[in-house]
PDB file of N, CA and C in Angstrom:
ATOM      1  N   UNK A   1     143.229  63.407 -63.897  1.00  0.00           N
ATOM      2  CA  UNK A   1     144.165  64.326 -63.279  1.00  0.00           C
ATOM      3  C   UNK A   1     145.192  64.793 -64.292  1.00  0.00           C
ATOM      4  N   UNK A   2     145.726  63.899 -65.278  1.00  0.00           N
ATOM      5  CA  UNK A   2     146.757  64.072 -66.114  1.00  0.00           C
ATOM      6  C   UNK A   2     145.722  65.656 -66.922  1.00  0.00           C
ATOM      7  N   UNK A   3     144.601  65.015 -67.690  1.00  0.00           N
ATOM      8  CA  UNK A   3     144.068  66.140 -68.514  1.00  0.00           C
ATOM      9  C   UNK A   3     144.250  67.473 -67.563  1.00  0.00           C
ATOM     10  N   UNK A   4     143.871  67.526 -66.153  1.00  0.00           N
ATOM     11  CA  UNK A   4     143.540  68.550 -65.945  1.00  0.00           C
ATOM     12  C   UNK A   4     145.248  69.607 -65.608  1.00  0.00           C
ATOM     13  N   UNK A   5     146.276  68.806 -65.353  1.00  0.00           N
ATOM     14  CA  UNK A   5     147.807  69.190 -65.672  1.00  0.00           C
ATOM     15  C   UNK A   5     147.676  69.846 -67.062  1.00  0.00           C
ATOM     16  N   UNK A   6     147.750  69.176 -67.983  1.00  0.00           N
ATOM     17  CA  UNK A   6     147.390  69.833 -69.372  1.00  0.00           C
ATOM     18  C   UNK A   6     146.917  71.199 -69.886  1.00  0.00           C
ATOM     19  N   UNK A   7     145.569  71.432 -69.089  1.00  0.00           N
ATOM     20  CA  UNK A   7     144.998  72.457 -69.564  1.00  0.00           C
ATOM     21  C   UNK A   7     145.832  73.761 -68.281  1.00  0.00           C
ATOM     22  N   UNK A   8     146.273  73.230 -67.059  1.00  0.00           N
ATOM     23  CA  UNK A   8     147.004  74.147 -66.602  1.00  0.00           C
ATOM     24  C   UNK A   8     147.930  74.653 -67.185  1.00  0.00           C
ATOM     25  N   UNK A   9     148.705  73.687 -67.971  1.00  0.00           N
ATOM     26  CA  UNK A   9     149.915  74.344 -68.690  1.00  0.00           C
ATOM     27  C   UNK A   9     149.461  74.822 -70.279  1.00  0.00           C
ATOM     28  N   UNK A  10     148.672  74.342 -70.872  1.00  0.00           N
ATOM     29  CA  UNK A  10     148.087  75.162 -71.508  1.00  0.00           C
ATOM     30  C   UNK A  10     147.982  76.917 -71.294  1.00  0.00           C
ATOM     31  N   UNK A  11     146.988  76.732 -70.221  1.00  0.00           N
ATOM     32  CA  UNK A  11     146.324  77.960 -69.956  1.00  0.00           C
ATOM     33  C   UNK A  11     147.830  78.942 -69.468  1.00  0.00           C
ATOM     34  N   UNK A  12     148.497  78.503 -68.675  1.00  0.00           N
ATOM     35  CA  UNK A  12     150.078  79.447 -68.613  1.00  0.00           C
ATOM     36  C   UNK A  12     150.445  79.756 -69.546  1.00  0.00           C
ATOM     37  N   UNK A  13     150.604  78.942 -70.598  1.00  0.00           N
ATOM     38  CA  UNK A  13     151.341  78.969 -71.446  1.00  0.00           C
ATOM     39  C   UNK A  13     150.910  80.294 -72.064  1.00  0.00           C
ATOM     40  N   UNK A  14     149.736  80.292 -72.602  1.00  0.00           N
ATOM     41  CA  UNK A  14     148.637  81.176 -72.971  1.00  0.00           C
ATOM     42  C   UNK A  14     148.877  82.876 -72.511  1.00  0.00           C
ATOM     43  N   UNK A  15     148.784  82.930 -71.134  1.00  0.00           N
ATOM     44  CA  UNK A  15     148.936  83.741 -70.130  1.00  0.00           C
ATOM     45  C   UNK A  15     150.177  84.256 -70.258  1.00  0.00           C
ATOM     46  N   UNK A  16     151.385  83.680 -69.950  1.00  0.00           N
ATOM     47  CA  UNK A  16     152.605  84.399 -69.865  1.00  0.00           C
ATOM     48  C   UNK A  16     153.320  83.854 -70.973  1.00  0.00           C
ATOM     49  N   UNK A  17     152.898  83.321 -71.962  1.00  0.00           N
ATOM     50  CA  UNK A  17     153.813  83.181 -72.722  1.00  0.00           C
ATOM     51  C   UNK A  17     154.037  84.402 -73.536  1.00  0.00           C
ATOM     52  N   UNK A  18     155.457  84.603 -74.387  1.00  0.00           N
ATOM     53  CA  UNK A  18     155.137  85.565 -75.649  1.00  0.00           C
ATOM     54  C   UNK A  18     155.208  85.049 -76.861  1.00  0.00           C
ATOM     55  N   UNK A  19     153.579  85.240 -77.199  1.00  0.00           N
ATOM     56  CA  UNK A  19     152.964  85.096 -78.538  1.00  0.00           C
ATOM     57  C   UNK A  19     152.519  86.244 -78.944  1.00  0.00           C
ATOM     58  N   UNK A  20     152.620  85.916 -80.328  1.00  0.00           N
ATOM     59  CA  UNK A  20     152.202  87.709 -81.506  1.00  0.00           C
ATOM     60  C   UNK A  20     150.872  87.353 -81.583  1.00  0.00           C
ATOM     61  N   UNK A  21     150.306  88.580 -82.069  1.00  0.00           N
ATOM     62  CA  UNK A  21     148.884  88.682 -82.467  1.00  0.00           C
ATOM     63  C   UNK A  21     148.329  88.074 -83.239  1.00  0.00           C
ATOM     64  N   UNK A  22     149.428  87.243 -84.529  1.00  0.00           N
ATOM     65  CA  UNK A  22     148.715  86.508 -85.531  1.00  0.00           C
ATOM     66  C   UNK A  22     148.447  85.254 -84.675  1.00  0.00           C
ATOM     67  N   UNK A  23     149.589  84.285 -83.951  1.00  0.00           N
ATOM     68  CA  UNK A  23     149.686  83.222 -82.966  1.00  0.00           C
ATOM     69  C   UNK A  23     148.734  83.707 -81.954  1.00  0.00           C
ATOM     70  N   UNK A  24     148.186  83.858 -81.351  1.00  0.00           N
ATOM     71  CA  UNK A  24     146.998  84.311 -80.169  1.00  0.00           C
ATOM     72  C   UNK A  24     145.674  84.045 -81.459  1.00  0.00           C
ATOM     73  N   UNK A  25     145.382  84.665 -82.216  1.00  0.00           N
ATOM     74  CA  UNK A  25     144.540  84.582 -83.332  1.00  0.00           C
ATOM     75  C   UNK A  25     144.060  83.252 -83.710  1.00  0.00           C
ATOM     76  N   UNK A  26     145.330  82.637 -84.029  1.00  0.00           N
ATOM     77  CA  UNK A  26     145.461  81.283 -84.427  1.00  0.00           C
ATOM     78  C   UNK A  26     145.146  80.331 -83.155  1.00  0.00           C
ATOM     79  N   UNK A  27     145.638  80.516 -82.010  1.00  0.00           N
ATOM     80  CA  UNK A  27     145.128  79.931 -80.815  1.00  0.00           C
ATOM     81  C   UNK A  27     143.447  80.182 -80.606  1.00  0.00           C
ATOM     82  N   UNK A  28     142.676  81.315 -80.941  1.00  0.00           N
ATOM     83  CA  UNK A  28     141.324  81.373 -80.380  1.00  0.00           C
ATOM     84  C   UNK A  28     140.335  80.792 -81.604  1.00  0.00           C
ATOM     85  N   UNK A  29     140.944  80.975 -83.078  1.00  0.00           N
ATOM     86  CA  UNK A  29     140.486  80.305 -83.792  1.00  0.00           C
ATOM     87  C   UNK A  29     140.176  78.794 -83.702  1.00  0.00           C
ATOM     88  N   UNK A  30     141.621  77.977 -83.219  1.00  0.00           N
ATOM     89  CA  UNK A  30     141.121  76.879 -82.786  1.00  0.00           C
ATOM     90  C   UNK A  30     140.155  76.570 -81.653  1.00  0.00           C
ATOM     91  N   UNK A  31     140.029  77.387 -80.892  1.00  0.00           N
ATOM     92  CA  UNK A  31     139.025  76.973 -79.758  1.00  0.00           C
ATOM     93  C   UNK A  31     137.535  77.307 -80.605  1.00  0.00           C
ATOM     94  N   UNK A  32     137.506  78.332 -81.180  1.00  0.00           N
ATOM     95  CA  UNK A  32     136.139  78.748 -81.964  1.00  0.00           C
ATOM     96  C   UNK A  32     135.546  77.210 -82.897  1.00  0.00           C
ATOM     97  N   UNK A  33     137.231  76.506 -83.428  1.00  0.00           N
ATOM     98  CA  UNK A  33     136.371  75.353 -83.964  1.00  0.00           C
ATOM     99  C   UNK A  33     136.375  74.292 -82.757  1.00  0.00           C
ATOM    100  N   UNK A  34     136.756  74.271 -81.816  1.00  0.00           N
ATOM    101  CA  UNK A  34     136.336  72.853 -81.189  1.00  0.00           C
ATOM    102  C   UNK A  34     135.041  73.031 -80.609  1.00  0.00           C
ATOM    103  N   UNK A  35     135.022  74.499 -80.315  1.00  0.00           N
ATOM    104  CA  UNK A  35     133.388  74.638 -79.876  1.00  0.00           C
ATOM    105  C   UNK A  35     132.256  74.639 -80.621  1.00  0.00           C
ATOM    106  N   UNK A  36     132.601  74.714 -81.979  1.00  0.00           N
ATOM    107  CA  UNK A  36     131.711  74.503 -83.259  1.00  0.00           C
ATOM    108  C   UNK A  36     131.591  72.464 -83.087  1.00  0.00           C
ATOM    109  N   UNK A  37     132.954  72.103 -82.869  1.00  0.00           N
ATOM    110  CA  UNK A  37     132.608  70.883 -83.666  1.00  0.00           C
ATOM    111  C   UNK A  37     131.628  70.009 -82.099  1.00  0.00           C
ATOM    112  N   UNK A  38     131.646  70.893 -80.957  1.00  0.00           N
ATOM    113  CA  UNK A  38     130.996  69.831 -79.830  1.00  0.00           C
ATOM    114  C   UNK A  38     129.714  70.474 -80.053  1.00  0.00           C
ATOM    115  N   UNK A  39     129.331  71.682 -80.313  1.00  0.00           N
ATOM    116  CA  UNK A  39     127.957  71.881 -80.324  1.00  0.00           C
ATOM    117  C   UNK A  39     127.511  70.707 -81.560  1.00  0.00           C
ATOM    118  N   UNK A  40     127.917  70.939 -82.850  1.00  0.00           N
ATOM    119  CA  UNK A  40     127.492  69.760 -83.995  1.00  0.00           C
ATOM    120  C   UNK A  40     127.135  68.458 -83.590  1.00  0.00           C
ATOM    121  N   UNK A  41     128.609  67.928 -83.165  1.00  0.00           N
ATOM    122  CA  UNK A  41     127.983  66.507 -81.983  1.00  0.00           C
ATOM    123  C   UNK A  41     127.017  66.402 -81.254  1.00  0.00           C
ATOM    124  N   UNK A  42     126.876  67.385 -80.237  1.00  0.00           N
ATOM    125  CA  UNK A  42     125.559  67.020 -79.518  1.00  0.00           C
ATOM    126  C   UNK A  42     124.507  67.487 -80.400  1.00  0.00           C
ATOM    127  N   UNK A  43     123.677  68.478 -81.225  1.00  0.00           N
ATOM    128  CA  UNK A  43     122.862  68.761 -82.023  1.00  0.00           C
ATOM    129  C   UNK A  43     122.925  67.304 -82.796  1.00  0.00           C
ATOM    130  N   UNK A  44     123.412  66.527 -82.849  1.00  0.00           N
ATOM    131  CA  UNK A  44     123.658  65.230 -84.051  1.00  0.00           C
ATOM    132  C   UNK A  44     122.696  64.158 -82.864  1.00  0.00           C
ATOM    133  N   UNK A  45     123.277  64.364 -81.224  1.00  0.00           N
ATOM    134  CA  UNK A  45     122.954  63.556 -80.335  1.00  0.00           C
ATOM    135  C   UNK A  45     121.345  63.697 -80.196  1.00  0.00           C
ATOM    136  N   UNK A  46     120.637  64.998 -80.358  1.00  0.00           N
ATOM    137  CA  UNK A  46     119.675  64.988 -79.852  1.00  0.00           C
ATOM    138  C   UNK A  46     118.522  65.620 -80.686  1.00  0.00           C
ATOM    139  N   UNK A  47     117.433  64.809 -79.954  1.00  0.00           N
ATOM    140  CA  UNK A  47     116.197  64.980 -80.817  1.00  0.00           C
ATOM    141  C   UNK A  47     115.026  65.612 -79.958  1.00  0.00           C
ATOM    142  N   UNK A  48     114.432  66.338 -79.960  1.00  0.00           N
ATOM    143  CA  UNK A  48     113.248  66.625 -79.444  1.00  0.00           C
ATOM    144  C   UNK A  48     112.198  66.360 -78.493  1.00  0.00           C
ATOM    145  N   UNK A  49     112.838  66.106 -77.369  1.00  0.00           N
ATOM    146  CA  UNK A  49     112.343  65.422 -75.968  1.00  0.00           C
ATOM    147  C   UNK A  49     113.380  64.873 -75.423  1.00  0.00           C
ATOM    148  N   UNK A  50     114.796  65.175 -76.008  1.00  0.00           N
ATOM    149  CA  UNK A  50     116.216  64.259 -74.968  1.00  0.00           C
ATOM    150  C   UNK A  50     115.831  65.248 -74.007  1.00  0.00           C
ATOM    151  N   UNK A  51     116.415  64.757 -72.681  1.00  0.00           N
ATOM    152  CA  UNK A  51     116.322  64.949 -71.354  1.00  0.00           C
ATOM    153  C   UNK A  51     118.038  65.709 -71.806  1.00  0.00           C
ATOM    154  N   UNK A  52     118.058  67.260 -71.237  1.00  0.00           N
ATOM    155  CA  UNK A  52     119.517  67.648 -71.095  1.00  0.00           C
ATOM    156  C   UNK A  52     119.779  67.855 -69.767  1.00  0.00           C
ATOM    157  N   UNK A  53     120.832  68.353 -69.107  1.00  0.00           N
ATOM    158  CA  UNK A  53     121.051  69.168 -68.463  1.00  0.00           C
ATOM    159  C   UNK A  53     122.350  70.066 -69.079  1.00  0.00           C
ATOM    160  N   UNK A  54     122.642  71.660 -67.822  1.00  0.00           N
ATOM    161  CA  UNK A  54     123.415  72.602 -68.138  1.00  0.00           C
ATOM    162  C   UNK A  54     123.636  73.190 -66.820  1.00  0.00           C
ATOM    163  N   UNK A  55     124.988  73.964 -66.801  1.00  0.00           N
ATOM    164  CA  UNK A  55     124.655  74.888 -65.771  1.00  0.00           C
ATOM    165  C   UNK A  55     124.480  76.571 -65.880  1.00  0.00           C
ATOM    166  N   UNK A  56     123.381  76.772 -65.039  1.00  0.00           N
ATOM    167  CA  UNK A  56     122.739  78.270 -65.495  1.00  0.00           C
ATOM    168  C   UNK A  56     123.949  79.324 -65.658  1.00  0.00           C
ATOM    169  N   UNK A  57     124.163  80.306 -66.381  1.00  0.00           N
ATOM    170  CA  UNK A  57     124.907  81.506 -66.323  1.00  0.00           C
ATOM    171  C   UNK A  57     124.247  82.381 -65.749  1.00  0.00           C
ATOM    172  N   UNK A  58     122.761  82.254 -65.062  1.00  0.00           N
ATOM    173  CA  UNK A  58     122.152  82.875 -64.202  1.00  0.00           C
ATOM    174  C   UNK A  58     122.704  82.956 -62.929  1.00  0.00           C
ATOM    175  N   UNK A  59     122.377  81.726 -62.450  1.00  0.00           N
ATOM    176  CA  UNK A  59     122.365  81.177 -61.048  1.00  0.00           C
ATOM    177  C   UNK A  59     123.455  80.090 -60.329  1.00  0.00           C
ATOM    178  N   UNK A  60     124.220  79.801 -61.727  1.00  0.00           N
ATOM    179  CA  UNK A  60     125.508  78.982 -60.888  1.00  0.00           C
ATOM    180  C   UNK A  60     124.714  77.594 -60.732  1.00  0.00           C
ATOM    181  N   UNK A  61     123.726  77.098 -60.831  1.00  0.00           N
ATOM    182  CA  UNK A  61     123.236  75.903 -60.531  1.00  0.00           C
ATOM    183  C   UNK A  61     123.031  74.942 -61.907  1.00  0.00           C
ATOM    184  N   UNK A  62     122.532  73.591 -62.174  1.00  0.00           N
ATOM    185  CA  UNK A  62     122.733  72.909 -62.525  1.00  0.00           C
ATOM    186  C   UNK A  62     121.096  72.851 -62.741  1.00  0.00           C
ATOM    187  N   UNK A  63     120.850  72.947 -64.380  1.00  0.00           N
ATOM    188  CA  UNK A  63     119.314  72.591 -64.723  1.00  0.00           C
ATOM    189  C   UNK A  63     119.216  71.405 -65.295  1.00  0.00           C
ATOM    190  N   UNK A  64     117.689  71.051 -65.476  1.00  0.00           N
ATOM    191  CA  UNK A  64     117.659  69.604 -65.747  1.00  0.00           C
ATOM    192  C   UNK A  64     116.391  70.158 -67.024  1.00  0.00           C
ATOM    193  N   UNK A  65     116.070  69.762 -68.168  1.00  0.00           N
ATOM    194  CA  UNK A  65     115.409  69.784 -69.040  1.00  0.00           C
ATOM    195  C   UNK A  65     115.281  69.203 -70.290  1.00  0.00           C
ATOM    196  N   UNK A  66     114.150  69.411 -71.223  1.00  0.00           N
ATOM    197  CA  UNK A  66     113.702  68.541 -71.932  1.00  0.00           C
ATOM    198  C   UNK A  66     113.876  69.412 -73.123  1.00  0.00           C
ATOM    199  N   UNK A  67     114.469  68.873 -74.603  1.00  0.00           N
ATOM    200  CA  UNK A  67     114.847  69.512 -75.409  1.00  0.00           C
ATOM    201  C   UNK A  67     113.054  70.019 -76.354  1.00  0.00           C
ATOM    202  N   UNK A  68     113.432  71.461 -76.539  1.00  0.00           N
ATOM    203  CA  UNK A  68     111.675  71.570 -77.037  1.00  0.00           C
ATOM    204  C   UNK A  68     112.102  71.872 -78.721  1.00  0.00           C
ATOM    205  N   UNK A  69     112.842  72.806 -79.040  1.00  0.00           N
ATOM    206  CA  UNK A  69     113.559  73.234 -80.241  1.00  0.00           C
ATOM    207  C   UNK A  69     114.635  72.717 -80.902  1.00  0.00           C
ATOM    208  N   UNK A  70     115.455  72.521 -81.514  1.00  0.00           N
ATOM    209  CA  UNK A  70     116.619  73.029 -82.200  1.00  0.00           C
ATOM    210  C   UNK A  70     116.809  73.854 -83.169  1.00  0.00           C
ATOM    211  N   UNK A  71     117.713  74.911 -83.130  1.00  0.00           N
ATOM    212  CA  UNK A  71     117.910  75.740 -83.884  1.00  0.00           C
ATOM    213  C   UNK A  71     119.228  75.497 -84.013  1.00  0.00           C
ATOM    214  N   UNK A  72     119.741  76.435 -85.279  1.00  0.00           N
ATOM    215  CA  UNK A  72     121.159  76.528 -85.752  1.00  0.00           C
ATOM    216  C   UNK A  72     121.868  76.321 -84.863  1.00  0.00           C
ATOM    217  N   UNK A  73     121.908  77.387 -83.316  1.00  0.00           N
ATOM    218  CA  UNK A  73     123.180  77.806 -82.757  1.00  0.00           C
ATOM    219  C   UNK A  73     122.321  77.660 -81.506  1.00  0.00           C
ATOM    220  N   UNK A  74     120.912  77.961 -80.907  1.00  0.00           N
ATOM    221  CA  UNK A  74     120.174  77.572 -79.964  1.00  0.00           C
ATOM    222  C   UNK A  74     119.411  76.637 -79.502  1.00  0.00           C
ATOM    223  N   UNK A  75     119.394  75.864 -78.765  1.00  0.00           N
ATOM    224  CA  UNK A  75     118.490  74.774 -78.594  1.00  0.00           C
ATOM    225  C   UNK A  75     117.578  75.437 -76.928  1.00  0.00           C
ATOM    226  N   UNK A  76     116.248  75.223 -77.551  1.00  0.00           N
ATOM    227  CA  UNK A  76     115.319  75.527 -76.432  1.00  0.00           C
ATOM    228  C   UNK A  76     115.051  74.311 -75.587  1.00  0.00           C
ATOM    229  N   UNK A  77     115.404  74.505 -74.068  1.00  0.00           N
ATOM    230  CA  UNK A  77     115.370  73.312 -73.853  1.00  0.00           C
ATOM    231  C   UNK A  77     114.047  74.024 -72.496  1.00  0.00           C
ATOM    232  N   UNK A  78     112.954  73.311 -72.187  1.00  0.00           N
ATOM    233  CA  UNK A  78     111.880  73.540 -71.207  1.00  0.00           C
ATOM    234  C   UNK A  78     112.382  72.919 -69.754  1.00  0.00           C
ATOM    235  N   UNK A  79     112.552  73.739 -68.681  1.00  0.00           N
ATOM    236  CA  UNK A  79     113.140  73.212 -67.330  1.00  0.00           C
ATOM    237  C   UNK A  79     111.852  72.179 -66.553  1.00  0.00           C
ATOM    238  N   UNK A  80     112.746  71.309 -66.489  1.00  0.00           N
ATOM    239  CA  UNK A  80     112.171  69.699 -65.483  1.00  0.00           C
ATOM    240  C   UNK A  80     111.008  70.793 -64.258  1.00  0.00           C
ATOM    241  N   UNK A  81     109.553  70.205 -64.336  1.00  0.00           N
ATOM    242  CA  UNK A  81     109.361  70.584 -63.148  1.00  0.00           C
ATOM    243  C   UNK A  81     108.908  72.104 -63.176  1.00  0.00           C
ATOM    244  N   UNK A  82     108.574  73.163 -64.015  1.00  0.00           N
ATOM    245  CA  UNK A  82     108.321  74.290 -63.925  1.00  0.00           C
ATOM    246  C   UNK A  82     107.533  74.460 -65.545  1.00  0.00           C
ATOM    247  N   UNK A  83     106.524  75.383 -65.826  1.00  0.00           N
ATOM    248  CA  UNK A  83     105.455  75.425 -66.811  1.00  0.00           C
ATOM    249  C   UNK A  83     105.875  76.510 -67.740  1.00  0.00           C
ATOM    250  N   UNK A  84     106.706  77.559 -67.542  1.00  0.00           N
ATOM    251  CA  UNK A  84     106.816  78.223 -67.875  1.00  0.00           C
ATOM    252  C   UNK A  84     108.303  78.497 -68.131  1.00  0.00           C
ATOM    253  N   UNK A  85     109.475  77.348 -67.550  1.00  0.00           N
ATOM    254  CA  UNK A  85     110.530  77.506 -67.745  1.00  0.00           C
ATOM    255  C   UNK A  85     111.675  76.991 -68.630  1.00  0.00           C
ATOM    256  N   UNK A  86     111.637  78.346 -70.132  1.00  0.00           N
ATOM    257  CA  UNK A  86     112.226  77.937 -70.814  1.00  0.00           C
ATOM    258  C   UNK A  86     113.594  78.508 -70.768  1.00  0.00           C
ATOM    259  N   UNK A  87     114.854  77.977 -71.577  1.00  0.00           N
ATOM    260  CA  UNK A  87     115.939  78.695 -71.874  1.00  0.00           C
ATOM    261  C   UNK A  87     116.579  78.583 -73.130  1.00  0.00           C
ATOM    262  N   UNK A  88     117.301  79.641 -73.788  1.00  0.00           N
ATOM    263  CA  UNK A  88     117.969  79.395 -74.762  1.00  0.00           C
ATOM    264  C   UNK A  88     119.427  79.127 -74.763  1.00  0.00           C
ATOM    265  N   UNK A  89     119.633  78.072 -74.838  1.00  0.00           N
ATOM    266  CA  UNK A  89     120.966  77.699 -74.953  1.00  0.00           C
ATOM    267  C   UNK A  89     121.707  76.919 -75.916  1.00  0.00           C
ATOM    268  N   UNK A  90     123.357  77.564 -75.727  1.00  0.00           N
ATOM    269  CA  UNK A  90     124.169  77.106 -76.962  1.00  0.00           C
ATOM    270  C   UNK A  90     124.107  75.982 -76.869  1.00  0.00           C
ATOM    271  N   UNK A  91     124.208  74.832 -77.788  1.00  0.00           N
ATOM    272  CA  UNK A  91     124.837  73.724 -78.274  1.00  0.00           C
ATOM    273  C   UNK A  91     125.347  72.795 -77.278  1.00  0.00           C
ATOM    274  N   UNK A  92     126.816  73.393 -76.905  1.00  0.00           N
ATOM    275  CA  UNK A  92     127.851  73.068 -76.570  1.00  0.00           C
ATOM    276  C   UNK A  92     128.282  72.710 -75.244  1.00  0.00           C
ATOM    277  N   UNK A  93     126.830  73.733 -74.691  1.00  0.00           N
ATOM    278  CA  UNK A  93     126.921  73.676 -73.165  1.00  0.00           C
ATOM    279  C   UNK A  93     125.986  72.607 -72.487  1.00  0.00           C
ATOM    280  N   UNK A  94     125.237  71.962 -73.189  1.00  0.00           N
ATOM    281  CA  UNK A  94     124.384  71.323 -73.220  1.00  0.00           C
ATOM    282  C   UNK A  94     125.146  69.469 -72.814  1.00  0.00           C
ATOM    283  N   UNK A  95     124.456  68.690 -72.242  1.00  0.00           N
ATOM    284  CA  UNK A  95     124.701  67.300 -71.988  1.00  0.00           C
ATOM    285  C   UNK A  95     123.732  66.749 -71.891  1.00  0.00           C
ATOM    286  N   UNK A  96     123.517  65.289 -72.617  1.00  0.00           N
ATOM    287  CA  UNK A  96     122.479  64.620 -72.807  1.00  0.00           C
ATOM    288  C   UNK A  96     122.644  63.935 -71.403  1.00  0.00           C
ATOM    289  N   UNK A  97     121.782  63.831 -70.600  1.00  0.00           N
ATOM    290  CA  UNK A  97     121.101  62.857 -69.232  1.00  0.00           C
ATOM    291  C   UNK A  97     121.430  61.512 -69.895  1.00  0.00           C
TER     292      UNK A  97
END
Protein backbone atom coordinates (compact mmCIF):
# COMPACT_ATOMS: atom_id res chain seq x y z
CA UNK A 1 0.00 0.00 0.00
CA UNK A 2 2.86 2.36 1.03
CA UNK A 3 4.50 1.73 -2.74
CA UNK A 4 1.33 2.31 -4.27
CA UNK A 5 1.01 6.08 -2.17
CA UNK A 6 4.36 6.65 -3.82
CA UNK A 7 3.73 6.26 -7.29
CA UNK A 8 0.46 8.41 -6.68
CA UNK A 9 2.49 11.18 -5.62
CA UNK A 10 4.91 10.59 -8.02
CA UNK A 11 2.57 10.54 -10.83
CA UNK A 12 0.97 14.22 -9.42
CA UNK A 13 3.85 15.39 -9.00
CA UNK A 14 4.61 14.70 -12.67
CA UNK A 15 1.16 15.99 -13.77
CA UNK A 16 0.82 19.29 -12.04
CA UNK A 17 3.94 19.98 -11.09
CA UNK A 18 6.10 22.85 -12.86
CA UNK A 19 8.95 21.25 -14.49
CA UNK A 20 11.02 22.57 -17.68
CA UNK A 21 11.57 20.60 -20.62
CA UNK A 22 15.12 19.67 -19.81
CA UNK A 23 13.63 18.19 -16.08
CA UNK A 24 10.56 16.23 -17.82
CA UNK A 25 13.45 14.87 -20.26
CA UNK A 26 15.46 13.89 -17.45
CA UNK A 27 12.38 12.31 -15.72
CA UNK A 28 11.45 10.01 -18.97
CA UNK A 29 15.00 9.22 -19.49
CA UNK A 30 15.03 7.62 -16.23
CA UNK A 31 12.04 5.54 -16.80
CA UNK A 32 13.57 4.56 -20.41
CA UNK A 33 16.46 3.09 -18.16
CA UNK A 34 14.51 1.22 -15.58
CA UNK A 35 12.66 -0.32 -18.37
CA UNK A 36 15.89 -1.25 -20.09
CA UNK A 37 17.34 -2.55 -16.88
CA UNK A 38 13.92 -5.02 -16.08
CA UNK A 39 13.72 -6.22 -19.58
CA UNK A 40 17.83 -7.27 -19.13
CA UNK A 41 16.85 -9.03 -15.84
CA UNK A 42 14.27 -11.06 -17.07
CA UNK A 43 16.10 -11.86 -20.62
CA UNK A 44 19.07 -12.95 -17.93
CA UNK A 45 15.97 -15.02 -16.15
CA UNK A 46 15.00 -16.91 -19.07
CA UNK A 47 15.83 -19.58 -21.36
CA UNK A 48 13.97 -21.21 -24.03
CA UNK A 49 10.95 -23.14 -22.79
CA UNK A 50 10.44 -20.84 -19.36
CA UNK A 51 6.78 -20.89 -18.94
CA UNK A 52 5.85 -16.80 -19.05
CA UNK A 53 2.94 -15.08 -18.67
CA UNK A 54 1.72 -11.25 -19.83
CA UNK A 55 -1.17 -9.29 -20.27
CA UNK A 56 -2.45 -8.94 -23.93
CA UNK A 57 -2.52 -5.21 -25.33
CA UNK A 58 -5.02 -6.96 -27.49
CA UNK A 59 -7.55 -8.22 -25.29
CA UNK A 60 -6.99 -6.98 -21.70
CA UNK A 61 -6.52 -10.62 -20.60
CA UNK A 62 -3.77 -12.45 -19.09
CA UNK A 63 -1.67 -15.07 -21.40
CA UNK A 64 0.12 -17.96 -20.34
CA UNK A 65 3.16 -19.19 -22.62
CA UNK A 66 6.24 -20.85 -23.39
CA UNK A 67 9.32 -18.86 -24.31
CA UNK A 68 10.21 -20.00 -28.17
CA UNK A 69 12.86 -17.05 -29.12
CA UNK A 70 14.88 -14.42 -27.63
CA UNK A 71 15.75 -11.57 -29.36
CA UNK A 72 17.41 -8.23 -28.50
CA UNK A 73 14.23 -6.31 -27.55
CA UNK A 74 11.54 -9.27 -28.46
CA UNK A 75 10.98 -12.44 -26.98
CA UNK A 76 8.60 -14.88 -28.90
CA UNK A 77 6.76 -16.49 -26.53
CA UNK A 78 4.07 -19.56 -28.12
CA UNK A 79 0.48 -19.30 -26.17
CA UNK A 80 -0.32 -22.37 -23.60
CA UNK A 81 -2.88 -24.47 -25.36
CA UNK A 82 -3.22 -23.07 -29.02
CA UNK A 83 -0.86 -24.30 -32.29
CA UNK A 84 -0.60 -21.44 -33.90
CA UNK A 85 -0.42 -18.88 -31.12
CA UNK A 86 2.45 -16.81 -31.20
CA UNK A 87 3.35 -13.23 -29.84
CA UNK A 88 5.97 -10.77 -29.89
CA UNK A 89 6.72 -9.30 -26.86
CA UNK A 90 8.91 -6.76 -25.01
CA UNK A 91 11.15 -7.97 -22.34
CA UNK A 92 9.79 -6.17 -19.63
CA UNK A 93 6.32 -7.07 -19.81
CA UNK A 94 6.98 -10.46 -19.52
CA UNK A 95 6.95 -12.69 -15.94
CA UNK A 96 8.44 -15.90 -15.40
CA UNK A 97 5.48 -18.55 -13.98
Amino acid sequence: MERLSQIQQVNSAIMFGNFTNEELTSIIDAVKFARASIANQNKREMTIGTIVKFTSSRTGMPVTGTVEKINRKFIIVRETGKAFGNWRVPANMLTVV
